[in-house]
Structure formats: structure tokens, C-alpha cells
C-alpha atoms as a PDB file:
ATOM      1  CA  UNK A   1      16.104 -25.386 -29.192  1.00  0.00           C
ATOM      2  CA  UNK A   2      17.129 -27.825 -26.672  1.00  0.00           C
ATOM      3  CA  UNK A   3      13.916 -30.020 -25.018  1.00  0.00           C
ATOM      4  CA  UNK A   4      13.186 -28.169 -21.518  1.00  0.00           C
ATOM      5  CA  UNK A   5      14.945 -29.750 -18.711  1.00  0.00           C
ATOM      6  CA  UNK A   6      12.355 -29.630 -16.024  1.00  0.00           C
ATOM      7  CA  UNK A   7       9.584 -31.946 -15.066  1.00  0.00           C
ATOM      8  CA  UNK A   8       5.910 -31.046 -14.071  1.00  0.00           C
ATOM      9  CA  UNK A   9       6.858 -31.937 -10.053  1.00  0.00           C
ATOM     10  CA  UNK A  10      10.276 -29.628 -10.318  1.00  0.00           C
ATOM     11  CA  UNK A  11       8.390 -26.508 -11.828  1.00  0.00           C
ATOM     12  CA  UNK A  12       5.524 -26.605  -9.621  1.00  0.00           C
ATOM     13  CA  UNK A  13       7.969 -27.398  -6.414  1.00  0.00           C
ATOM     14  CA  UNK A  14       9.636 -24.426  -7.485  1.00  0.00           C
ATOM     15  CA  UNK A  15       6.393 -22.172  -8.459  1.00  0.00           C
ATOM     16  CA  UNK A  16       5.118 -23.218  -5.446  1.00  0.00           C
ATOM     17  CA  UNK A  17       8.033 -21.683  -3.151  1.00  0.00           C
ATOM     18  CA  UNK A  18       8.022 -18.495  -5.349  1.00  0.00           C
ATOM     19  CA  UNK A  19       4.541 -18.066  -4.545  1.00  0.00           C
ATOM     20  CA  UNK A  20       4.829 -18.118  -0.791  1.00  0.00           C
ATOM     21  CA  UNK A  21       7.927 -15.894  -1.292  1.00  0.00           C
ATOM     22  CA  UNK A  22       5.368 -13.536  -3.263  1.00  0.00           C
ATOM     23  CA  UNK A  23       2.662 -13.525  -0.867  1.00  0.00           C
ATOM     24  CA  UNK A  24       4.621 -12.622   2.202  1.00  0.00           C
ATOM     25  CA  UNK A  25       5.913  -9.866   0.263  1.00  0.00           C
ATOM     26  CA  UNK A  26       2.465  -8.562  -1.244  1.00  0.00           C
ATOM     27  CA  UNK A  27       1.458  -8.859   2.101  1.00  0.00           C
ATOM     28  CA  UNK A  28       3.602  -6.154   3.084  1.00  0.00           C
ATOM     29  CA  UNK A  29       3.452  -4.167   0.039  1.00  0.00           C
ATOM     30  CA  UNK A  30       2.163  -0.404   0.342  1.00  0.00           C
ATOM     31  CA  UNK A  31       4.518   1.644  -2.158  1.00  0.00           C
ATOM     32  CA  UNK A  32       3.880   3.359  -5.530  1.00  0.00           C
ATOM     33  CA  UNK A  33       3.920   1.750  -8.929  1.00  0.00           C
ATOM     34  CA  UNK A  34       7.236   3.143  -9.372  1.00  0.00           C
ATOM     35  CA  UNK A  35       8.998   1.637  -6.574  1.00  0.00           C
ATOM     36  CA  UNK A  36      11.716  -0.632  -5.577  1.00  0.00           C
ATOM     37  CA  UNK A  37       9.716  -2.706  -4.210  1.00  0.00           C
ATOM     38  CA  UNK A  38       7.092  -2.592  -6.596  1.00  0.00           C
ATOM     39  CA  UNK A  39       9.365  -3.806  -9.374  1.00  0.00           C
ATOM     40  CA  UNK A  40      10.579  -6.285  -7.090  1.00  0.00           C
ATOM     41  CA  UNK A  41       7.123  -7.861  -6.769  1.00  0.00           C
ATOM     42  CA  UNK A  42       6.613  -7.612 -10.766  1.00  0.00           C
ATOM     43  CA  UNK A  43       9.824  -9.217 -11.797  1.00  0.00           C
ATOM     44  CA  UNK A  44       9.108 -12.352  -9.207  1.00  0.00           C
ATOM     45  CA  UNK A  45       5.549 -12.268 -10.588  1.00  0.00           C
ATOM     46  CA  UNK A  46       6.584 -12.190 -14.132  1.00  0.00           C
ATOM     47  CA  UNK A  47       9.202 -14.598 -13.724  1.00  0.00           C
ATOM     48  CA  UNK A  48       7.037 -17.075 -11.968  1.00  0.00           C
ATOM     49  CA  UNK A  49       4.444 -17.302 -14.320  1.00  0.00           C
ATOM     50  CA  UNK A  50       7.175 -17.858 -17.589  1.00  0.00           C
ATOM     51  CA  UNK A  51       7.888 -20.615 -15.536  1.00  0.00           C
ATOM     52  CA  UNK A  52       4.314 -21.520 -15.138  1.00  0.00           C
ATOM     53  CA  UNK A  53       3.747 -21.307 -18.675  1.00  0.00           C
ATOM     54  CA  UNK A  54       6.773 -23.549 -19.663  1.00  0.00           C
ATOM     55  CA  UNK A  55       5.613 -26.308 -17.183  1.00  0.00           C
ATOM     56  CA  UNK A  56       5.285 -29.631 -19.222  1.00  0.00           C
ATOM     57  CA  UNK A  57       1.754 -30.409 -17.787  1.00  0.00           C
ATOM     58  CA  UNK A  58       0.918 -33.637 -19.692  1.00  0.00           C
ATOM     59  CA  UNK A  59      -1.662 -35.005 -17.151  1.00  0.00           C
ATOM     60  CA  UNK A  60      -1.451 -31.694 -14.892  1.00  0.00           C
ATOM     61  CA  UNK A  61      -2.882 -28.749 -17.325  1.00  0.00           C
ATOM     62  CA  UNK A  62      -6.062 -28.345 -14.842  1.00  0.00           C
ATOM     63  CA  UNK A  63      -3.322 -27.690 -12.590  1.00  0.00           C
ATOM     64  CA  UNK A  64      -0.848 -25.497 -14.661  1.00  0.00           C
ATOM     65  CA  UNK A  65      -4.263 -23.163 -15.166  1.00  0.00           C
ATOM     66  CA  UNK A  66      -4.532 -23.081 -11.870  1.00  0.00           C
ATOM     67  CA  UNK A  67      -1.155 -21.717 -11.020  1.00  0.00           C
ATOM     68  CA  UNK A  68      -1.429 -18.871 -14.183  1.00  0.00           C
ATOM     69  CA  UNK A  69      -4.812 -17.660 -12.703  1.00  0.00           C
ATOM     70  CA  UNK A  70      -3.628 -17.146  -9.113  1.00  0.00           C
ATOM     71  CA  UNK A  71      -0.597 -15.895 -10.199  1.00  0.00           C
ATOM     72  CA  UNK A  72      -3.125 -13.017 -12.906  1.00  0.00           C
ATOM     73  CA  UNK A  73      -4.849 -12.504  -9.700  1.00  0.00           C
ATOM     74  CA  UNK A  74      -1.425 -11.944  -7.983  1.00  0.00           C
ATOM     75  CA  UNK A  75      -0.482  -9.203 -10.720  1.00  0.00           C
ATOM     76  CA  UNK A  76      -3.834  -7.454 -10.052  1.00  0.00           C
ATOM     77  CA  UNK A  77      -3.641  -7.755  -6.140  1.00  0.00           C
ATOM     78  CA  UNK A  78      -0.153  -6.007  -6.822  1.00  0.00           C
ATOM     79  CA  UNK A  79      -1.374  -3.111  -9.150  1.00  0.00           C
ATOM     80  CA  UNK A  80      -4.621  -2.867  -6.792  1.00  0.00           C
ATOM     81  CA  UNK A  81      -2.391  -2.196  -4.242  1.00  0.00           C
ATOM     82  CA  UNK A  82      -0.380   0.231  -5.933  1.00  0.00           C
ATOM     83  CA  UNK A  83      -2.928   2.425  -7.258  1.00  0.00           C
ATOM     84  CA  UNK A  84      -4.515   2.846  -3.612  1.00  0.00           C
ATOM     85  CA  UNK A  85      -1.180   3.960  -2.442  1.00  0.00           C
ATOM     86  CA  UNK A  86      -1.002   6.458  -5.026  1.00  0.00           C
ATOM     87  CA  UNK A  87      -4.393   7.732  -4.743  1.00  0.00           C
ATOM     88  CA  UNK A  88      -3.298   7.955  -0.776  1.00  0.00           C
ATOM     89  CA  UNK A  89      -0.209  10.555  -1.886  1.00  0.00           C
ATOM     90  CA  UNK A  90      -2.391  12.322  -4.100  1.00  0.00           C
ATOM     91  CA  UNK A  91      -5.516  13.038  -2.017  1.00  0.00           C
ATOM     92  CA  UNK A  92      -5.728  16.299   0.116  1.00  0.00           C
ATOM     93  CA  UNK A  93      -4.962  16.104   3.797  1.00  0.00           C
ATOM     94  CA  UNK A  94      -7.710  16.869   6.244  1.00  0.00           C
ATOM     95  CA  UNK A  95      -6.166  19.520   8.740  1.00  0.00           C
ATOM     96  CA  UNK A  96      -8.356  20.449  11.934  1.00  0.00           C
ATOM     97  CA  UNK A  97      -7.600  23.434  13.615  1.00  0.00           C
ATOM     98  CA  UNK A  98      -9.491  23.288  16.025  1.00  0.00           C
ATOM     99  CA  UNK A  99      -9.021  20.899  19.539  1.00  0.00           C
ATOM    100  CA  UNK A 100     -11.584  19.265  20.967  1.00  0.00           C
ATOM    101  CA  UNK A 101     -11.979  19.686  24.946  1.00  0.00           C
ATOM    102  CA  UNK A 102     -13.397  17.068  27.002  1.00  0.00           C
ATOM    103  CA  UNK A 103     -12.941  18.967  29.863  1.00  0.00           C
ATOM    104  CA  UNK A 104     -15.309  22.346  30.710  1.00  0.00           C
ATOM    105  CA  UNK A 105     -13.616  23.270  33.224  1.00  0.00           C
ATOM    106  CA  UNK A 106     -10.129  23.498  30.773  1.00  0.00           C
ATOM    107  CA  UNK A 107     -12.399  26.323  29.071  1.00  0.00           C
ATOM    108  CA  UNK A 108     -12.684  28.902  32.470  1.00  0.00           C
ATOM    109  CA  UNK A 109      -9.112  28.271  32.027  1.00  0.00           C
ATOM    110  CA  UNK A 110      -8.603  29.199  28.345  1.00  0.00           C
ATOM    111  CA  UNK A 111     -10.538  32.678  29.482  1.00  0.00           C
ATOM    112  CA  UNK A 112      -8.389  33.678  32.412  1.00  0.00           C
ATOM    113  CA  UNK A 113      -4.951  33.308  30.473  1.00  0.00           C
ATOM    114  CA  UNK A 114      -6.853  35.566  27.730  1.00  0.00           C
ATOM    115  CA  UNK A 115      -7.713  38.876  30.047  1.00  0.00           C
ATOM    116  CA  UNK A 116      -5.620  41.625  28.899  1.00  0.00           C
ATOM    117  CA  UNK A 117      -5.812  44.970  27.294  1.00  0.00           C
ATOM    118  CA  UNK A 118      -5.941  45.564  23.628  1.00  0.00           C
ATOM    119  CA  UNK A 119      -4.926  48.875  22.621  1.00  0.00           C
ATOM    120  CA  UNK A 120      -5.256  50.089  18.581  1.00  0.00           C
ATOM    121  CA  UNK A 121      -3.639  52.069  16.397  1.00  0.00           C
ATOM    122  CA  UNK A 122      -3.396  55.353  16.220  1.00  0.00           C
ATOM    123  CA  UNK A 123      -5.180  56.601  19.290  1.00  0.00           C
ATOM    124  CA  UNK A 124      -6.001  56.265  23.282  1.00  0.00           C
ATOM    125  CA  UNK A 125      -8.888  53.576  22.546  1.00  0.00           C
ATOM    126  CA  UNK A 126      -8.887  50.686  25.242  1.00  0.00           C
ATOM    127  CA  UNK A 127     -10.756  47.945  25.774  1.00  0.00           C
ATOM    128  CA  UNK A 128     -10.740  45.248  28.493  1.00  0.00           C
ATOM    129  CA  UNK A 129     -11.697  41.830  27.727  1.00  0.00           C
END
């Protein structure tokens, strides 16, 4: 296997932009685990910290730590975010049927357009409301 071509100051240059790239679009992020986007996100992450990992960190491994942890806590921020979108799809709409009024007057209102004569079935019964 040939001797890895980058140095310490390349890789973290290059970890560094991939990170902003990632933030910006975790930022953003509100899909399912089984999106576009969200596979998006987890390639960049995975890729990112391979890279990390490879880094040649003779005199930088406090550093090279550094970058694996934030990007762990980068992978959880991303599955974090998933699972509250999917909890979001799966949870039960509240629907109110009922309007509020602010004004009382808007009820005399609702009363006059509902005068009118009911009539049932099956016989001459009437009733005025």
C-alpha cells in the first residue's frame, strides 16, 4: 500500500471546508431517515471522518480527536434530526372544529341566518326556530 499522500495541514484544510459545507446543510435539514437529503448528509459525514481518521497527526492527535468527536456529534445531530421528523409524520393531527369568535356581536348574526322551518318526516309537524 502506497504511503498516504496528504499532510496533517491538507486534511484538516480540507475537513475543515467539509465541515462548514455540513453544517449549513444540517442546518437546513428536516427530512426522514430515508431521504435524499438525508443520505446526502451521511455520505459527506462518513466521508469526512475516513478522512479524519487517515490524517497523519504526528504532533496534532489532540487535534485529529477533536475533529472525529464533532464530526460523532455531527452523525447524532443528523439522526436526532431525523427521528423528530419522523415522529412529526407519524403523530396524529389535532383538528378543531370548532372557530373561535372574538366578536359577540358575529354570534346575533350566526342566529338570524339560522331562522327557518324544520319540517320531519312523515307528517305535518313544524317547528320554528
Amino acid at each position: 500500500m502506497p504511503p498516504y499522500p496528504y499532510t496533517y495541514e491538507h486534511d484538516s484544510a480540507a475537513s475543515d471546508a467539509n465541515i462548514t459545507v455540513i453544517y449549513e446543510l444540517l442546518r437546513n435539514f428536516d427530512a426522514g431517515p430515508k431521504s435524499n437529503e438525508y443520505l446526502k448528509l451521511e455520505t459527506k459525514l462518513s466521508h469526512t471522518i475516513g478522512r479524519a481518521d487517515r490524517m497523519v497527526a504526528t504532533g496534532h492527535e489532540d487535534e485529529k480527536t477533536d475533529y472525529i468527536t464533532r464530526l460523532k456529534g455531527l452523525f447524532k445531530t443528523l439522526d436526532d434530526k431525523a427521528d423528530d421528523y419522523s415522529a412529526r409524520q407519524r403523530a396524529i393531527p389535532e383538528i378543531s372544529v370548532l372557530e373561535e369568535e372574538d366578536d359577540p356581536a358575529s354570534d346575533d348574526d350566526l342566529h338570524e341566518e339560522a331562522e327557518g322551518t324544520v319540517e320531519y318526516f312523515g307528517g305535518d309537524r313544524s317547528a320554528s326556530f
